[in-house]
N, C-alpha and C. Protein backbone atom coordinates (compact mmCIF):
# COMPACT_ATOMS: atom_id res chain seq x y z
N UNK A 1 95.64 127.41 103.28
CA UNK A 1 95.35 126.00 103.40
C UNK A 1 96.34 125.16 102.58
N UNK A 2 96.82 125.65 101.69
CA UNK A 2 97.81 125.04 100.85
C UNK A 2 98.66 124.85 100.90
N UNK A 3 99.35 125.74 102.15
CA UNK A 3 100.63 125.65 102.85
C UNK A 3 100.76 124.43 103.99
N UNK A 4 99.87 123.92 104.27
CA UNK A 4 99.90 123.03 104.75
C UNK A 4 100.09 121.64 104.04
N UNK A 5 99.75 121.74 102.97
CA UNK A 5 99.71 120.66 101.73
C UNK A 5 101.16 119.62 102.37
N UNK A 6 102.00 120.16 102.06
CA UNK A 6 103.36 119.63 101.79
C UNK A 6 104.18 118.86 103.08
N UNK A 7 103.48 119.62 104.26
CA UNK A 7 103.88 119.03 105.60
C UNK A 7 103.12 118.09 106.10
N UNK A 8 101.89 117.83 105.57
CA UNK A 8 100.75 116.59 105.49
C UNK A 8 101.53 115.50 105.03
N UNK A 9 101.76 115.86 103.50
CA UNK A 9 102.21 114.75 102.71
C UNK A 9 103.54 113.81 103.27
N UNK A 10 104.12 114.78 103.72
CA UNK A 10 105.63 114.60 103.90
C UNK A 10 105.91 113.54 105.54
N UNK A 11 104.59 113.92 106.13
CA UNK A 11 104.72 112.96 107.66
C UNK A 11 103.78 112.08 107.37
N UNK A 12 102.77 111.94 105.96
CA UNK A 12 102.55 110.59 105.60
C UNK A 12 103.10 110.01 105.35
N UNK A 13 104.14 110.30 104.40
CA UNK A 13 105.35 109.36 103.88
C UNK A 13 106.29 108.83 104.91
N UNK A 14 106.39 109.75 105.53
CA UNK A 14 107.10 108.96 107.10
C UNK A 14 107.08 108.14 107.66
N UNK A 15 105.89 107.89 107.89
CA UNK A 15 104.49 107.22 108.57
C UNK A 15 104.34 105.67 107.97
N UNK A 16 103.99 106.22 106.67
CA UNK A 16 104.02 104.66 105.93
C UNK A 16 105.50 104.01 105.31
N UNK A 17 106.36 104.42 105.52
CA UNK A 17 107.93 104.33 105.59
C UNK A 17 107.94 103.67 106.74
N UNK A 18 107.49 104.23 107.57
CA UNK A 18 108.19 103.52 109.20
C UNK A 18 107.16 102.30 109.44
N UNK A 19 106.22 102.30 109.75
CA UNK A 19 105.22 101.36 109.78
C UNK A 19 104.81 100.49 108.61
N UNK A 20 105.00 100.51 107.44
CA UNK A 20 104.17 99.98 106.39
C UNK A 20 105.60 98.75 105.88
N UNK A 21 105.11 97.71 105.95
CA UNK A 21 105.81 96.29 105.25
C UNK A 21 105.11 95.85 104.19
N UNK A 22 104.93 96.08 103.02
CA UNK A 22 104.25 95.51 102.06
C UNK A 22 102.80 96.40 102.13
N UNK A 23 102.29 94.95 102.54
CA UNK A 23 100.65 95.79 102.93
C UNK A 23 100.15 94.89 104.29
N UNK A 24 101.53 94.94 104.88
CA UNK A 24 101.01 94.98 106.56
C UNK A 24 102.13 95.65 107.29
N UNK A 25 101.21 96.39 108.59
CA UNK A 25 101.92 97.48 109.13
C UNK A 25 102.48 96.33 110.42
N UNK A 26 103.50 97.36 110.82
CA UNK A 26 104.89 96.43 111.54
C UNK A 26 105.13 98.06 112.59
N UNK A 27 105.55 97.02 113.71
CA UNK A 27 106.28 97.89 114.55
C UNK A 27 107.75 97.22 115.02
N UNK A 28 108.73 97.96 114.51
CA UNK A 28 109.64 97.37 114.90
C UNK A 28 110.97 98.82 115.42
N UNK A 29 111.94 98.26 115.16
CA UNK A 29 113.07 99.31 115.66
C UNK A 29 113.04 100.54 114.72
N UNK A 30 112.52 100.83 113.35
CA UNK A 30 112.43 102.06 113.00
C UNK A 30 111.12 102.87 113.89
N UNK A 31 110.39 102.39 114.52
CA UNK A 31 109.40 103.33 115.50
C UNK A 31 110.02 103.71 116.62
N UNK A 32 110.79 102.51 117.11
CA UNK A 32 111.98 103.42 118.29
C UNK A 32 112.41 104.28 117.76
N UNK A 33 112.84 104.66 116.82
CA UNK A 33 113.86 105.46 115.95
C UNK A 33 112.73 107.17 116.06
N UNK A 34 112.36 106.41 115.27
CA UNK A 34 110.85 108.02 115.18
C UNK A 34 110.37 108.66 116.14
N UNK A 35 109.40 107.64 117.07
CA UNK A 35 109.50 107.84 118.65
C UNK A 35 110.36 109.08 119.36
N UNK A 36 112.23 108.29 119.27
CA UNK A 36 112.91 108.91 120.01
C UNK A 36 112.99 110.00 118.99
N UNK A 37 113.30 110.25 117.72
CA UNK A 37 113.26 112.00 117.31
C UNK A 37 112.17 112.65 117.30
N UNK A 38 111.08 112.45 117.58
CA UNK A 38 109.65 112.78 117.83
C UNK A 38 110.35 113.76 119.27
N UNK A 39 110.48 112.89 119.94
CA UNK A 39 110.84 113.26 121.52
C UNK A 39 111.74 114.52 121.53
N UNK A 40 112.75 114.13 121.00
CA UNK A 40 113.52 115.17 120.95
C UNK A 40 113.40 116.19 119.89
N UNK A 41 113.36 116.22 119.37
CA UNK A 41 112.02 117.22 118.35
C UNK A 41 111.41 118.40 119.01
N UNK A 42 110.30 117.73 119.94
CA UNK A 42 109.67 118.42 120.67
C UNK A 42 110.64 119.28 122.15
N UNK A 43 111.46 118.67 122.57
CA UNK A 43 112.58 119.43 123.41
C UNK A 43 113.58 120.58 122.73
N UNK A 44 113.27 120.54 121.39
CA UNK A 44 113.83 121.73 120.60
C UNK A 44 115.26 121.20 120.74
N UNK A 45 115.61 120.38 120.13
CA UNK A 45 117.35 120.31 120.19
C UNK A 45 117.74 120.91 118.65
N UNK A 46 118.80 120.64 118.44
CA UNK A 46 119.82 120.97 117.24
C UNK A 46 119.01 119.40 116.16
N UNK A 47 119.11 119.78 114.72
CA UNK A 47 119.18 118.98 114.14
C UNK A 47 120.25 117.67 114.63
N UNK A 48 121.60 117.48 114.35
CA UNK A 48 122.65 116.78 114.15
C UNK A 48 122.24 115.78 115.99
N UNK A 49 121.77 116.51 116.92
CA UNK A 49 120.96 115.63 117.74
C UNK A 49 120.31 115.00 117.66
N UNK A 50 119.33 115.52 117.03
CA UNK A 50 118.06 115.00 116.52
C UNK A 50 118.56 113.24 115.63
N UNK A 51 119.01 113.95 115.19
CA UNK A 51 119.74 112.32 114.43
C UNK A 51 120.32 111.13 114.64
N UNK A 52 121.39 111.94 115.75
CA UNK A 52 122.07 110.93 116.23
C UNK A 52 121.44 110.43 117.25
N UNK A 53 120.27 110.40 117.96
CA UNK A 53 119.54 110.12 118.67
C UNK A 53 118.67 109.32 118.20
N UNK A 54 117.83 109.45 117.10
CA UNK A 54 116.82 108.50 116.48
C UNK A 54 117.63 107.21 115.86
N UNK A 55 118.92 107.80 115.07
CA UNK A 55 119.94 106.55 115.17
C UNK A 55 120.08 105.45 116.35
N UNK A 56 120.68 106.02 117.12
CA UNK A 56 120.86 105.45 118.49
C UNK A 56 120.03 104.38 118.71
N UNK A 57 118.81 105.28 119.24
CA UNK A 57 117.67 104.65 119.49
C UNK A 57 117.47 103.55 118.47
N UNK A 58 117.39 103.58 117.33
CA UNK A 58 117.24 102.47 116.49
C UNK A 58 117.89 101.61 116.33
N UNK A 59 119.34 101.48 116.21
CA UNK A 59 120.48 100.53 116.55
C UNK A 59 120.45 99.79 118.16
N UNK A 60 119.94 100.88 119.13
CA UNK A 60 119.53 100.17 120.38
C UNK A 60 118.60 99.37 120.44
N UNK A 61 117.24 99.58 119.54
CA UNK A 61 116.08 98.32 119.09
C UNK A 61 116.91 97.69 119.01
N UNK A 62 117.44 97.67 117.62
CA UNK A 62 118.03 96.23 117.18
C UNK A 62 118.83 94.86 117.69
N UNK A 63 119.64 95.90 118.60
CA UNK A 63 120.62 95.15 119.29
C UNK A 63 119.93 94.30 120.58
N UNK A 64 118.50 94.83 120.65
CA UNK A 64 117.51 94.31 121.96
C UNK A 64 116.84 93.34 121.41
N UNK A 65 116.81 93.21 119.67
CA UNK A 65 116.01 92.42 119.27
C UNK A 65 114.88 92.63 118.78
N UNK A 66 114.78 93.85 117.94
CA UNK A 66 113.46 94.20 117.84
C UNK A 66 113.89 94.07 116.05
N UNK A 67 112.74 93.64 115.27
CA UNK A 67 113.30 93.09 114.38
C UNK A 67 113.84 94.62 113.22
């Protein structure tokens, strides 16, 4: 049960990293970001994909306007 400890903690911190503004939650271009490595994540790619993809995706929010 304890082995689980650390991978809990670690996609909370994610979580409230990506979503959390102060003490109100926000959706903006870092959830595109997560989203898209979520996605690809689950398709089993290479790390260095994985990245440059959630990048992407997040610079593509931005440039759409997402704050």
């Amino acid at each position: 049960m304890i082995s689980l400890l650390a991978p809990a903690v670690l996609a909370a911190l994610i979580v409230v990293g990506t979503f959390a503004d102060g003490r109100d939650l926000t959706l903006d271009a870092r959830a595109a970001g997560l989203a898209a490595g979520a996605t690809v994540i689950a398709l089993r790619a290479p790390l260095v994909v994985i990245v440059l993809v959630a990048a992407g995706s997040a610079a593509a929010a931005r440039a759409l306007g997402a704050a």
